[in-house]
PDB file of N, CA and C in Angstrom:
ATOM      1  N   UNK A   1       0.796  -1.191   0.000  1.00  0.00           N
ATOM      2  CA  UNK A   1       0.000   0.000   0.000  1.00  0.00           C
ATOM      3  C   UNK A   1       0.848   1.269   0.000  1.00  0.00           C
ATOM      4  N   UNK A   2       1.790   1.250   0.470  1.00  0.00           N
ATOM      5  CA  UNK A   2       2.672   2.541   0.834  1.00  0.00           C
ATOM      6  C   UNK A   2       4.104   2.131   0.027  1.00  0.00           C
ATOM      7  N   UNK A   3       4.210   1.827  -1.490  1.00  0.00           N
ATOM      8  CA  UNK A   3       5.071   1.173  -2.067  1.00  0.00           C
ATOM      9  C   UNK A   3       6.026   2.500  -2.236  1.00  0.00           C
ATOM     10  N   UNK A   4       7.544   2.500  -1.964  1.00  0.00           N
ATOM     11  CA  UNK A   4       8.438   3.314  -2.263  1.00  0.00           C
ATOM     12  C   UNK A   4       8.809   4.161  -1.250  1.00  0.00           C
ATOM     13  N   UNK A   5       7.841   3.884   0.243  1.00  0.00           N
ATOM     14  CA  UNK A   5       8.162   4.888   0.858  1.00  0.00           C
ATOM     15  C   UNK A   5       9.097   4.184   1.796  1.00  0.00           C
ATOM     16  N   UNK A   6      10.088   5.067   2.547  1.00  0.00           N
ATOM     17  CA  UNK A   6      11.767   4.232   3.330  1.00  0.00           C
ATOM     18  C   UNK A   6      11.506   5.447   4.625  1.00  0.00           C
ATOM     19  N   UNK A   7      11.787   4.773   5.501  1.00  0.00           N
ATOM     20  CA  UNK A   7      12.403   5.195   6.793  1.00  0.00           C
ATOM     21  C   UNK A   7      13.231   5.933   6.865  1.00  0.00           C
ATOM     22  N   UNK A   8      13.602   7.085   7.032  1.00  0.00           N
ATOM     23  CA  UNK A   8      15.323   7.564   6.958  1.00  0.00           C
ATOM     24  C   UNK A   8      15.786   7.429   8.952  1.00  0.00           C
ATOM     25  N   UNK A   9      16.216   6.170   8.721  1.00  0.00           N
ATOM     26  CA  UNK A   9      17.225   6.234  10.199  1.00  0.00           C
ATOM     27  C   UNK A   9      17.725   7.122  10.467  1.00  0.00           C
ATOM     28  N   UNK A  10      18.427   7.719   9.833  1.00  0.00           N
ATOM     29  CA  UNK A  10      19.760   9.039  10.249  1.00  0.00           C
ATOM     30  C   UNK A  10      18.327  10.158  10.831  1.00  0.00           C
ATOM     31  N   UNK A  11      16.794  10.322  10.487  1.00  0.00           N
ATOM     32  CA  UNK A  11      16.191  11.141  10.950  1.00  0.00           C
ATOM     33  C   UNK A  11      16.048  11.337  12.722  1.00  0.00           C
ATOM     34  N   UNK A  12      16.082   9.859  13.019  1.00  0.00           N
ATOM     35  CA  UNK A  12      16.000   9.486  14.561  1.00  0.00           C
ATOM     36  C   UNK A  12      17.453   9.950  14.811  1.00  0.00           C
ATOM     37  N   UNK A  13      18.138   9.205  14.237  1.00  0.00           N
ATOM     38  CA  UNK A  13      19.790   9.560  15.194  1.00  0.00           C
ATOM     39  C   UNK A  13      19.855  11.055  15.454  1.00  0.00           C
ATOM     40  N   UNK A  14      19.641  11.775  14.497  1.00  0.00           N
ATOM     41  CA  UNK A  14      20.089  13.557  14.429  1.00  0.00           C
ATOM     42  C   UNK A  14      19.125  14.099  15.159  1.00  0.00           C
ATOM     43  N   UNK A  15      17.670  13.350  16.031  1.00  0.00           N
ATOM     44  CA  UNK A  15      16.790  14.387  16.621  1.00  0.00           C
ATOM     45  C   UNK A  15      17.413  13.671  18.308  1.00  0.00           C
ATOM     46  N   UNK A  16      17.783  12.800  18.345  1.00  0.00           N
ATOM     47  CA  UNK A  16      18.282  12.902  19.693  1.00  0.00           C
ATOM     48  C   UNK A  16      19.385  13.702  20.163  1.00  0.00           C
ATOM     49  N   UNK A  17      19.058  14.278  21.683  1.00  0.00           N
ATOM     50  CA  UNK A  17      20.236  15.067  21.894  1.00  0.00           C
ATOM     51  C   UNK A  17      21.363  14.501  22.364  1.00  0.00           C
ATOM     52  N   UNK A  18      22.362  14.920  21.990  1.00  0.00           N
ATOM     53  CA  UNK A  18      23.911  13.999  22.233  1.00  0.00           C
ATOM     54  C   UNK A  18      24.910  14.525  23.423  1.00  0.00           C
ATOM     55  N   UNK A  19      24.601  14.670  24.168  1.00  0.00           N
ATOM     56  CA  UNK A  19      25.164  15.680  25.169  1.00  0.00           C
ATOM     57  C   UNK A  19      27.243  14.997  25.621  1.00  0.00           C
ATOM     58  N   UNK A  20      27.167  13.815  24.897  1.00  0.00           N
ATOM     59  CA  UNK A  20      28.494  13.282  24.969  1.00  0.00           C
ATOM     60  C   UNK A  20      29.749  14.146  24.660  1.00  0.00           C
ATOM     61  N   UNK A  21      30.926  14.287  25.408  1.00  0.00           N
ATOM     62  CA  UNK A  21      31.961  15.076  25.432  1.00  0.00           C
ATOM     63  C   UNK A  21      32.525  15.742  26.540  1.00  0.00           C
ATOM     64  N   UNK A  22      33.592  16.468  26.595  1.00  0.00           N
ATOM     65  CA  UNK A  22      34.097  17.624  27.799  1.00  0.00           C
ATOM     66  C   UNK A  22      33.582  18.931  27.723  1.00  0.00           C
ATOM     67  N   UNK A  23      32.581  19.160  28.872  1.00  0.00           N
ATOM     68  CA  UNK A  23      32.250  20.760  28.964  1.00  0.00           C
ATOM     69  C   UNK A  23      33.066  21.316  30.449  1.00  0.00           C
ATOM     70  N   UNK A  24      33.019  22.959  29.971  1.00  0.00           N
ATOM     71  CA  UNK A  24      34.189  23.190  30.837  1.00  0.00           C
ATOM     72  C   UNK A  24      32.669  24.459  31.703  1.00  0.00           C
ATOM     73  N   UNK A  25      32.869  24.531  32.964  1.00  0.00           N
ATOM     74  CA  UNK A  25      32.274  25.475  33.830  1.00  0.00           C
ATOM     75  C   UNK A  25      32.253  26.958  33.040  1.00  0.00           C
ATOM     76  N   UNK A  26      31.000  27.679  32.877  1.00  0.00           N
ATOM     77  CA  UNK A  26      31.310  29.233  32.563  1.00  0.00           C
ATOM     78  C   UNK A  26      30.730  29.525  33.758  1.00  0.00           C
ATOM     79  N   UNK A  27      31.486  31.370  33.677  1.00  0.00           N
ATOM     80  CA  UNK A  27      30.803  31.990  34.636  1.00  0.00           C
ATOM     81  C   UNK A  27      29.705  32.365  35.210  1.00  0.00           C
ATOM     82  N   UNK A  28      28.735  32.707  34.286  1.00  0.00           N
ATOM     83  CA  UNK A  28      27.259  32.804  34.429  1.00  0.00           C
ATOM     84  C   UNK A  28      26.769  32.393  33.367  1.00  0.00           C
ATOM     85  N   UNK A  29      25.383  31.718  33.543  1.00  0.00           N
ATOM     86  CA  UNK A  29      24.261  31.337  32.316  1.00  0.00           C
ATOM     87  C   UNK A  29      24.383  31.961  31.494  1.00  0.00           C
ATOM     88  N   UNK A  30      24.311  33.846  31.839  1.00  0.00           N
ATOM     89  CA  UNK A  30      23.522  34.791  30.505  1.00  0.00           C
ATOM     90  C   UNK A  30      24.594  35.267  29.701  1.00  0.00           C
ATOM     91  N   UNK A  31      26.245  34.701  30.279  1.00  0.00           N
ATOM     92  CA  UNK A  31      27.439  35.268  29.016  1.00  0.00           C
ATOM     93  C   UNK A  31      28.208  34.310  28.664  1.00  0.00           C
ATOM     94  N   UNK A  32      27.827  33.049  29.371  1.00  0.00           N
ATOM     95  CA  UNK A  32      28.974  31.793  28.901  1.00  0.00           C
ATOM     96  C   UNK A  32      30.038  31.940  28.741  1.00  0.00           C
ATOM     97  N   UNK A  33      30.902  32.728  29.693  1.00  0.00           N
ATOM     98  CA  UNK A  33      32.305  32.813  29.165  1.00  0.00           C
ATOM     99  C   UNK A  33      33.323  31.361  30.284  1.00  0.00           C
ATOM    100  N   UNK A  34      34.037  31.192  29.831  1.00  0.00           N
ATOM    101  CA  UNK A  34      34.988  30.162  30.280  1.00  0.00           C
ATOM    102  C   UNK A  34      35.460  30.027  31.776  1.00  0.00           C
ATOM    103  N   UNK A  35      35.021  29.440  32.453  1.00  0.00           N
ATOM    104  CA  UNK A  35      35.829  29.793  33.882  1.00  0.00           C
ATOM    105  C   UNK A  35      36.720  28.391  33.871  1.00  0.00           C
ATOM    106  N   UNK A  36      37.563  28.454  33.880  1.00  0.00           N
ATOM    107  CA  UNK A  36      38.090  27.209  34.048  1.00  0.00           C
ATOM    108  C   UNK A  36      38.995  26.074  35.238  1.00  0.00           C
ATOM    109  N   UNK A  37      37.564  25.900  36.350  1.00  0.00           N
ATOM    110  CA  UNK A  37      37.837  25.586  37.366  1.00  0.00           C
ATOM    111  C   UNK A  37      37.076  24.315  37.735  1.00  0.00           C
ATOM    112  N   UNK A  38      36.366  23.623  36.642  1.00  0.00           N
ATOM    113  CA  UNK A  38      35.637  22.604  37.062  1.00  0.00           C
ATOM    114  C   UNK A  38      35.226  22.325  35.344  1.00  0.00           C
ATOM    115  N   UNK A  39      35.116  21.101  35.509  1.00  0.00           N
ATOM    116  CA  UNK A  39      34.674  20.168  33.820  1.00  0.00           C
ATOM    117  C   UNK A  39      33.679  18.839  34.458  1.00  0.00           C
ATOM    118  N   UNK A  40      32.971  18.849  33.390  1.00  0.00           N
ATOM    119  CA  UNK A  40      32.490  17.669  32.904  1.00  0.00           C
ATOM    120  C   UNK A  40      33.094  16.394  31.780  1.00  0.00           C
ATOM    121  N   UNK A  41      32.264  15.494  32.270  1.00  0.00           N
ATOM    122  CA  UNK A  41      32.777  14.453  31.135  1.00  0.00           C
ATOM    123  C   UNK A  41      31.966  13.548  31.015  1.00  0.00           C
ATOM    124  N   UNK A  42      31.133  13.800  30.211  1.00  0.00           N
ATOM    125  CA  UNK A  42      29.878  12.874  29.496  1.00  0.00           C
ATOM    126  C   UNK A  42      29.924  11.685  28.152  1.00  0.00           C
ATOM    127  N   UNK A  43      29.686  10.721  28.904  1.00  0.00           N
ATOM    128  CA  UNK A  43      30.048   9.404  28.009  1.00  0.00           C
ATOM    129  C   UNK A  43      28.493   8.313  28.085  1.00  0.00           C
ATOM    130  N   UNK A  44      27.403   8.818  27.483  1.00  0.00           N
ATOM    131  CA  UNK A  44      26.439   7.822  27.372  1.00  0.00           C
ATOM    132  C   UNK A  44      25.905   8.051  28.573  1.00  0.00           C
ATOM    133  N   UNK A  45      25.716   7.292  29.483  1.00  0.00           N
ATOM    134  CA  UNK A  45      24.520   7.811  30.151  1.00  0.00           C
ATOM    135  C   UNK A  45      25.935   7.947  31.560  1.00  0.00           C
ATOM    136  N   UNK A  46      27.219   8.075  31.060  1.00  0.00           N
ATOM    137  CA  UNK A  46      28.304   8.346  32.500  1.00  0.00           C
ATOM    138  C   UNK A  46      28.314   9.889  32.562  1.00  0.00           C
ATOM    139  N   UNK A  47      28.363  10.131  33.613  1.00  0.00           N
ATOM    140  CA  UNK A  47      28.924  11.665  33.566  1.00  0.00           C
ATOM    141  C   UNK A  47      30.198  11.755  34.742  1.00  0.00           C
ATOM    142  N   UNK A  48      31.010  12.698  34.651  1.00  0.00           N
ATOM    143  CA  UNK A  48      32.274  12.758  35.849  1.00  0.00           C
ATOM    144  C   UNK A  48      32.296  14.039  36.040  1.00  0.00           C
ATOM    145  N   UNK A  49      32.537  14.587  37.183  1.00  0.00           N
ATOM    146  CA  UNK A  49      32.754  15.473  36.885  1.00  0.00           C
ATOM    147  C   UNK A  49      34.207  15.814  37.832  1.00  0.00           C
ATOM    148  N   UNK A  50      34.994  17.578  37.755  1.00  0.00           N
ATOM    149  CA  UNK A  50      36.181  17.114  38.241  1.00  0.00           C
ATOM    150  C   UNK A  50      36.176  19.023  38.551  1.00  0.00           C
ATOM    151  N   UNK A  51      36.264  19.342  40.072  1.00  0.00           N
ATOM    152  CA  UNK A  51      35.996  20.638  40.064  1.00  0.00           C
ATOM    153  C   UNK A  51      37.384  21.062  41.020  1.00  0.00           C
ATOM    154  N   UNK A  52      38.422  22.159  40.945  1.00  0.00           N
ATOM    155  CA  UNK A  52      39.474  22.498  41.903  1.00  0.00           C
ATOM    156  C   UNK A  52      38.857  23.365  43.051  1.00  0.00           C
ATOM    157  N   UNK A  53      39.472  22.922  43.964  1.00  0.00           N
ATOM    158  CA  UNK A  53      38.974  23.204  45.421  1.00  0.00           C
ATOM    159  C   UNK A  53      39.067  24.521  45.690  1.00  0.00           C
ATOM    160  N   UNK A  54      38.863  25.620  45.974  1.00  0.00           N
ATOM    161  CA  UNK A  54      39.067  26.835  46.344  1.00  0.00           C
ATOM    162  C   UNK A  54      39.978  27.040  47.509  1.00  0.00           C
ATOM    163  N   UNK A  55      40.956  27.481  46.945  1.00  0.00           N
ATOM    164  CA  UNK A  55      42.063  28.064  47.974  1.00  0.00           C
ATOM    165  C   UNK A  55      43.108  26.763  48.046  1.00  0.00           C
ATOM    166  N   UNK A  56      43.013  25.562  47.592  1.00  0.00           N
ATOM    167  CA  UNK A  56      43.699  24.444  47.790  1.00  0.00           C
ATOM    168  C   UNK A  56      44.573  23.928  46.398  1.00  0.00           C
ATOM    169  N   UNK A  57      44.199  24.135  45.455  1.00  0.00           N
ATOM    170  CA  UNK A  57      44.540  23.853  44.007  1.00  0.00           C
ATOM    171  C   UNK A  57      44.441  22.741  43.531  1.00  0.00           C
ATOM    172  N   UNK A  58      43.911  21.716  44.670  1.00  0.00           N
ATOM    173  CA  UNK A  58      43.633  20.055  44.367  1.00  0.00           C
ATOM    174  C   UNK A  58      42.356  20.100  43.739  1.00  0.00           C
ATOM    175  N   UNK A  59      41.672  18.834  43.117  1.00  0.00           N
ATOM    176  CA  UNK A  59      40.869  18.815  42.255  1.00  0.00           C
ATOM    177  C   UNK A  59      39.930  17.682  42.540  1.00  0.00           C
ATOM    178  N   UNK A  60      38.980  17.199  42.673  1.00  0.00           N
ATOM    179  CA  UNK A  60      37.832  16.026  43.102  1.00  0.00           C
ATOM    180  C   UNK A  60      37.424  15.947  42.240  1.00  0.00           C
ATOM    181  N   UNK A  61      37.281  14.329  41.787  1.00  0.00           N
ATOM    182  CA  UNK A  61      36.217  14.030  40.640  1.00  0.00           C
ATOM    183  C   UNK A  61      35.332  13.550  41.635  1.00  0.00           C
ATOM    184  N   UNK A  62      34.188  13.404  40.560  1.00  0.00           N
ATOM    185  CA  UNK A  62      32.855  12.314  41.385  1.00  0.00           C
ATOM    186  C   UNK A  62      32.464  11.637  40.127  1.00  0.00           C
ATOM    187  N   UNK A  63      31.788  10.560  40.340  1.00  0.00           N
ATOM    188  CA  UNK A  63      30.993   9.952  39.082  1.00  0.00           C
ATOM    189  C   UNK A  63      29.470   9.653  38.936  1.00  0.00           C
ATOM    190  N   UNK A  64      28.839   9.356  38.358  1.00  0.00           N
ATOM    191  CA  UNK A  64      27.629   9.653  38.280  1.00  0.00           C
ATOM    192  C   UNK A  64      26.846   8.989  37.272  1.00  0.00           C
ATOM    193  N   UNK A  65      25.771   8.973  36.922  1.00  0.00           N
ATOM    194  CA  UNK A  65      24.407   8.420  36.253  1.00  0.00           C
ATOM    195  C   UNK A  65      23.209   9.537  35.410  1.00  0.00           C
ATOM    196  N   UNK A  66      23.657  10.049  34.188  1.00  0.00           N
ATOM    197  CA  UNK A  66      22.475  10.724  33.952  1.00  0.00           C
ATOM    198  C   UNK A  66      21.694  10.689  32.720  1.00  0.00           C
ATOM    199  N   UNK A  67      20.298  10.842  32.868  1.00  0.00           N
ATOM    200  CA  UNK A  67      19.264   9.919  32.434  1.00  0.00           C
ATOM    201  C   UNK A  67      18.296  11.135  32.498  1.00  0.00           C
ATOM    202  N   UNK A  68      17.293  11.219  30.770  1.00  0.00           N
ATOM    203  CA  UNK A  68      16.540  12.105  30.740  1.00  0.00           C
ATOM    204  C   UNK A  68      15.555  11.839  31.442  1.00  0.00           C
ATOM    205  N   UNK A  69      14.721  12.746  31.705  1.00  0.00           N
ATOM    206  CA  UNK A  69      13.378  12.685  32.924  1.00  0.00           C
ATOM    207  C   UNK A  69      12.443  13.054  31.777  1.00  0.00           C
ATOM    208  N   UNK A  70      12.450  13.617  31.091  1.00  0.00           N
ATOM    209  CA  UNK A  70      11.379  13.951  29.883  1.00  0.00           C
ATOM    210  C   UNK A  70      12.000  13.838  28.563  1.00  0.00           C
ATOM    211  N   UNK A  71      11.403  14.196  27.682  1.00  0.00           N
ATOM    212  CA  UNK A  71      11.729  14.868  26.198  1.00  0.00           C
ATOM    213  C   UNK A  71      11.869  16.018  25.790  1.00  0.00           C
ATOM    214  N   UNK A  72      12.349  16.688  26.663  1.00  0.00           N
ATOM    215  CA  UNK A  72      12.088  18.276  26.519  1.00  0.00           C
ATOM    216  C   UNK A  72      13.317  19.100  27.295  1.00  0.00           C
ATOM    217  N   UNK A  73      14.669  17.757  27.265  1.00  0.00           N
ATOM    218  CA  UNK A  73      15.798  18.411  27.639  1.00  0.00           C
ATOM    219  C   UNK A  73      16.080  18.483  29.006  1.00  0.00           C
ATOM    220  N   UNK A  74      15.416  18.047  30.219  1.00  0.00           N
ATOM    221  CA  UNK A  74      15.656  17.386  31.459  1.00  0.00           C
ATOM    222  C   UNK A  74      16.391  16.093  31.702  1.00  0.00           C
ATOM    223  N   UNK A  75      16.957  16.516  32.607  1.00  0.00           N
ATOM    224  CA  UNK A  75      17.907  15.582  33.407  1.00  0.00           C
ATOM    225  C   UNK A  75      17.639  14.706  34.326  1.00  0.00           C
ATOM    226  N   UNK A  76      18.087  13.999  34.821  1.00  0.00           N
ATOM    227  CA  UNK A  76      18.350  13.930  36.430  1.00  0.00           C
ATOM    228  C   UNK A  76      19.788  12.918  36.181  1.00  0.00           C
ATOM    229  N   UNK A  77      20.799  13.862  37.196  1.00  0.00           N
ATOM    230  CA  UNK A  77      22.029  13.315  37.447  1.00  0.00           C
ATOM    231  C   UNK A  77      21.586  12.255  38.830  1.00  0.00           C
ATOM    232  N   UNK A  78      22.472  11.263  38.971  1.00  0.00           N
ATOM    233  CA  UNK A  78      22.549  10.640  40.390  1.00  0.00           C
ATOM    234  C   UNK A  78      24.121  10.578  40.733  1.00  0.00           C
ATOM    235  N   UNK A  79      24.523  11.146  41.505  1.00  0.00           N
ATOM    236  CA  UNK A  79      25.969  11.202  41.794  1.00  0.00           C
ATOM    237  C   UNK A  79      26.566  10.403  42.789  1.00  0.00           C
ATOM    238  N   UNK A  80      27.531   9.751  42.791  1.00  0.00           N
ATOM    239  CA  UNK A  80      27.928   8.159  43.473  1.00  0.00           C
ATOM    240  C   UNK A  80      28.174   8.626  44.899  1.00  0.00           C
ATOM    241  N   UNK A  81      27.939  10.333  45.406  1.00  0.00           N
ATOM    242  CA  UNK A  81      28.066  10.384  47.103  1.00  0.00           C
ATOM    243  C   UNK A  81      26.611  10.458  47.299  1.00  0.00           C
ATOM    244  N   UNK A  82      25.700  10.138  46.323  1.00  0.00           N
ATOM    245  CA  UNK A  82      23.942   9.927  46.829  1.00  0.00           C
ATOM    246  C   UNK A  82      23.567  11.419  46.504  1.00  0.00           C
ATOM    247  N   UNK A  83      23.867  12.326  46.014  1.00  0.00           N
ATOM    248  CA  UNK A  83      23.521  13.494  45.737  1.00  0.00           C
ATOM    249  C   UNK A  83      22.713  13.487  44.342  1.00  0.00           C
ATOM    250  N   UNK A  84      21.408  13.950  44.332  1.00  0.00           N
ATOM    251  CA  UNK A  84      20.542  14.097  43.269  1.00  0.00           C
ATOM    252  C   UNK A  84      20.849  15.059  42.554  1.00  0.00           C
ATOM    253  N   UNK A  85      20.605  15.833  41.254  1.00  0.00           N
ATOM    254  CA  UNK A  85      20.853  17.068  40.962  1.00  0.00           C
ATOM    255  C   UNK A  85      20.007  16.879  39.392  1.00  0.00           C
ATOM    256  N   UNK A  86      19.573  18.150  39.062  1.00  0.00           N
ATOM    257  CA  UNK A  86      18.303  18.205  37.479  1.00  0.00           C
ATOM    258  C   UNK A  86      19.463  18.787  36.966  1.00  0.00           C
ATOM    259  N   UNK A  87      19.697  18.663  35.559  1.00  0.00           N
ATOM    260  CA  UNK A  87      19.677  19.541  34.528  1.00  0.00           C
ATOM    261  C   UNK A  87      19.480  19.603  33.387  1.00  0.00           C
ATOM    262  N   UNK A  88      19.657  20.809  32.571  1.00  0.00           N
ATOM    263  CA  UNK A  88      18.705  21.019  31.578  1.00  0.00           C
ATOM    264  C   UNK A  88      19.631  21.787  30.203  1.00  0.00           C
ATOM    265  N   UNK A  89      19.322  20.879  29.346  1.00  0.00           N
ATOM    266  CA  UNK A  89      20.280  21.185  27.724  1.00  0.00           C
ATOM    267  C   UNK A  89      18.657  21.478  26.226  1.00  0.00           C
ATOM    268  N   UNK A  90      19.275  22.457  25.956  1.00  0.00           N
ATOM    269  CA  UNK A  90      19.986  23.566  26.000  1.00  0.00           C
ATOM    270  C   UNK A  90      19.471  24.804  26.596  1.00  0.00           C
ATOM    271  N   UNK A  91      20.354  25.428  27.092  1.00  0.00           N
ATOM    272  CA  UNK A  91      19.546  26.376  27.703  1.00  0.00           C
ATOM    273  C   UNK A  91      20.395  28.289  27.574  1.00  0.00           C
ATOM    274  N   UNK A  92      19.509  28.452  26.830  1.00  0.00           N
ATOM    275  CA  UNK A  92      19.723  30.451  25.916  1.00  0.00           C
ATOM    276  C   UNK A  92      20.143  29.846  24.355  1.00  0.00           C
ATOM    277  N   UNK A  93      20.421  30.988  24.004  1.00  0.00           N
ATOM    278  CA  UNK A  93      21.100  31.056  22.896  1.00  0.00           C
ATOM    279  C   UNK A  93      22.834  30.426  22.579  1.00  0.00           C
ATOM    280  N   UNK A  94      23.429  30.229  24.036  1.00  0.00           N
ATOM    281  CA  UNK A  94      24.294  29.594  23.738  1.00  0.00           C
ATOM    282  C   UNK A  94      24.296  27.998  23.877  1.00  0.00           C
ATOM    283  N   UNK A  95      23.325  27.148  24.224  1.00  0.00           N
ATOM    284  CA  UNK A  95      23.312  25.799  23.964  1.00  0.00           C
ATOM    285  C   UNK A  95      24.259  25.676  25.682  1.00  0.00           C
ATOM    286  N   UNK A  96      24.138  26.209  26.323  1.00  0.00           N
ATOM    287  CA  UNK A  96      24.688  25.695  27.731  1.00  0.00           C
ATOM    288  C   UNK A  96      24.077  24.382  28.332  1.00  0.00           C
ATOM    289  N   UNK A  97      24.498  24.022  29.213  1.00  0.00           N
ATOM    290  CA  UNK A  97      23.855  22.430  29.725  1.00  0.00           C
ATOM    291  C   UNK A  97      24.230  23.204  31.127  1.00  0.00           C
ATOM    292  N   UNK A  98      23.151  23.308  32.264  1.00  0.00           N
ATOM    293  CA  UNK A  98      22.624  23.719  33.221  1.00  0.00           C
ATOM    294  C   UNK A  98      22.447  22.731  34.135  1.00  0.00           C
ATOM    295  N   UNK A  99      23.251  22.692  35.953  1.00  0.00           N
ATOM    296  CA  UNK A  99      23.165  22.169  36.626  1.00  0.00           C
ATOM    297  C   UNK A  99      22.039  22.554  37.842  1.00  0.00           C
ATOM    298  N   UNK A 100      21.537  21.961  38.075  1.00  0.00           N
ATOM    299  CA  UNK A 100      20.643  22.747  39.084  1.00  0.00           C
ATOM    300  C   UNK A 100      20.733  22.229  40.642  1.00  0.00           C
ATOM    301  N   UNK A 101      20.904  23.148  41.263  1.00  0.00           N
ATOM    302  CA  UNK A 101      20.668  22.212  42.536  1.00  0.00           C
ATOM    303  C   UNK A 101      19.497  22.145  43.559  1.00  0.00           C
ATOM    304  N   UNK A 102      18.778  21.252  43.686  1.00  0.00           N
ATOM    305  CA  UNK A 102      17.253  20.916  43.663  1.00  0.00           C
ATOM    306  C   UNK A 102      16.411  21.802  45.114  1.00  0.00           C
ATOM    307  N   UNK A 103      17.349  21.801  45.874  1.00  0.00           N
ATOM    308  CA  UNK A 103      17.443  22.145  46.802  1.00  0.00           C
ATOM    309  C   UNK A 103      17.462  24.371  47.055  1.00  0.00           C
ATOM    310  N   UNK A 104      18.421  24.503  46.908  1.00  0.00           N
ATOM    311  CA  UNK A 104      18.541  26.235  46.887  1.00  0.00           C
ATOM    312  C   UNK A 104      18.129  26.502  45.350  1.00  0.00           C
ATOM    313  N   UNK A 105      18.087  25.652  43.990  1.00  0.00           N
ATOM    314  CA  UNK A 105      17.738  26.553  43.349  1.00  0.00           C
ATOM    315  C   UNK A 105      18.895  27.226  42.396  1.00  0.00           C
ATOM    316  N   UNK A 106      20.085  27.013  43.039  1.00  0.00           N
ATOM    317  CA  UNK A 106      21.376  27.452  42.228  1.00  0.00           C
ATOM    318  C   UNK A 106      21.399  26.276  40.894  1.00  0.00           C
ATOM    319  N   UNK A 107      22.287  27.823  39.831  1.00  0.00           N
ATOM    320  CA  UNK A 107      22.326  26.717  38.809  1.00  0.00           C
ATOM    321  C   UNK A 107      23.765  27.507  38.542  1.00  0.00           C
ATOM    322  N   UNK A 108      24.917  26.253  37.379  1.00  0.00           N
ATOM    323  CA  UNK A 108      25.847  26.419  37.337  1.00  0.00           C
ATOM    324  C   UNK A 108      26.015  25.675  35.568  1.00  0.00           C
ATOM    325  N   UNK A 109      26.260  26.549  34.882  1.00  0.00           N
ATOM    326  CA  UNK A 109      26.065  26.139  33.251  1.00  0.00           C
ATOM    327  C   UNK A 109      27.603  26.076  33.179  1.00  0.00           C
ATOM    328  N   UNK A 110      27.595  25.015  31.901  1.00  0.00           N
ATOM    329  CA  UNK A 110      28.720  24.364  31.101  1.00  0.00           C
ATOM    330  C   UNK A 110      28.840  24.474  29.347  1.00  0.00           C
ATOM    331  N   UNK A 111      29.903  24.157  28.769  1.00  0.00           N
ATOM    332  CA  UNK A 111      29.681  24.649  27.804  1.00  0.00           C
ATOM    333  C   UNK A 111      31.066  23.866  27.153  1.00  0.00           C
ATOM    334  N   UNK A 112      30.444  23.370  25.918  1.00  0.00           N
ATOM    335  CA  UNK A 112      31.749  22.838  25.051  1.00  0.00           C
ATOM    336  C   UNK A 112      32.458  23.890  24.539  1.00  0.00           C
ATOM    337  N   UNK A 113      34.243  23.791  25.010  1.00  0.00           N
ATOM    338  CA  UNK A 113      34.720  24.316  24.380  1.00  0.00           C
ATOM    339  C   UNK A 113      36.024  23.829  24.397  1.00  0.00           C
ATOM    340  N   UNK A 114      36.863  23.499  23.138  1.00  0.00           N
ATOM    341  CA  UNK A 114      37.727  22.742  23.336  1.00  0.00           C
ATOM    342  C   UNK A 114      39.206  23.418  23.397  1.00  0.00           C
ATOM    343  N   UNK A 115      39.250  24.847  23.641  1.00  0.00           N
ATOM    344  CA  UNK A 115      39.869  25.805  23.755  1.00  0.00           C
ATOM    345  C   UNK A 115      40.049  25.431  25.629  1.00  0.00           C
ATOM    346  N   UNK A 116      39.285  24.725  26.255  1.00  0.00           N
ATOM    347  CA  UNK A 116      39.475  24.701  27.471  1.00  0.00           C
ATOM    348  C   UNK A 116      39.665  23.075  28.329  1.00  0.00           C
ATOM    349  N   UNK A 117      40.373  22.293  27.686  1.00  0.00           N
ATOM    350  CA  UNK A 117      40.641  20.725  27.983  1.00  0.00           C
ATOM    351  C   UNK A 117      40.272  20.889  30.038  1.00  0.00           C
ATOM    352  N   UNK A 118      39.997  20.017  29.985  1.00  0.00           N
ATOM    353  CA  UNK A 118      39.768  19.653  31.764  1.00  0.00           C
ATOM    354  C   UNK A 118      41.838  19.656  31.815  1.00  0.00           C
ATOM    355  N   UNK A 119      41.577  20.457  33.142  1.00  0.00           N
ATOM    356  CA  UNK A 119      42.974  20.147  33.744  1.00  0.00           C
ATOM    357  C   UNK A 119      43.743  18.896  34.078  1.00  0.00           C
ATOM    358  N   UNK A 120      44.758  18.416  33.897  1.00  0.00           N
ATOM    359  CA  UNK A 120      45.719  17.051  33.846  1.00  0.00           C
ATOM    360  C   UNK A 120      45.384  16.849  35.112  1.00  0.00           C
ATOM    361  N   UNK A 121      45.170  17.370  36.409  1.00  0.00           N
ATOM    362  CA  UNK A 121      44.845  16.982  37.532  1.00  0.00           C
ATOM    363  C   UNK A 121      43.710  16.510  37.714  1.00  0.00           C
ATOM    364  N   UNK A 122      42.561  16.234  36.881  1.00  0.00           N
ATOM    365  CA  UNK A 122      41.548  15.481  36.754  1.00  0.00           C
ATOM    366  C   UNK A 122      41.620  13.924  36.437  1.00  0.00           C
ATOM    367  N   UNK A 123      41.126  13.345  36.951  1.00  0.00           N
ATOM    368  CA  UNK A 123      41.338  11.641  36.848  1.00  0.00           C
ATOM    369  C   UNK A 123      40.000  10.964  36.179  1.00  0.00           C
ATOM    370  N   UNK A 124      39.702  11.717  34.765  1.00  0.00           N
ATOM    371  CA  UNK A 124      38.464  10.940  34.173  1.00  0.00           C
ATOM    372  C   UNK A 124      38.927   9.554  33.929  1.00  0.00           C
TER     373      UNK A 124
END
């Protein structure tokens, strides 16, 4: 009945969002500029992340679990010290990926840029 008509696979692959790669911490949501004191590292549904301590110059990773909650660019991280956390891709005009913390309400955006590699003191 529907002779000639084909599926295009590549249509599904290109509408999912791919959030896989190193994003590096910006300063605020509304200018995305580079702070480079904390990274991500997103691999499928792994995330790591690896932030330097203030005033100490040492660096903590953690690892983690994150898994959309909707279709509409929600998160939910689960982080391996039991810490929950939402976030949300994309978010403004610059395509930031937004941490939220569920609790106060703070959010802390990331941003690919490969001008800014995670520091060698990170242990992804």
């Amino acid at each position: 009945m529907f002779a000639g008509c084909k599926e295009k696979t590549e249509d599904l692959k290109d509408s999912r969002i791919n959030l896989d790669g190193k994003w590096v911490l910006v300063f605020s949501c509304a200018d995305g500029g580079p702070n480079a004191t904390a990274w991500l590292e997103i691999q499928s549904n792994t995330i790591r992340s690896c932030t330097q301590q203030g005033g100490t110059g040492a660096y903590t990773t953690l690892k983690g679990t994150i898994i959309p909650s909707d279709n509409y660019g929600n998160y939910k991280i689960d982080w391996s010290n039991g810490y929950i956390q939402n976030a949300s891709y994309p978010v403004g005009i610059l395509k930031l990926l937004s941490l939220i913390d569920p609790s106060t309400q703070n959010t802390q955006c990331y941003t690919k840029n490969p001008s800014y590699p995670p520091n060698s003191q990170c242990q992804f």
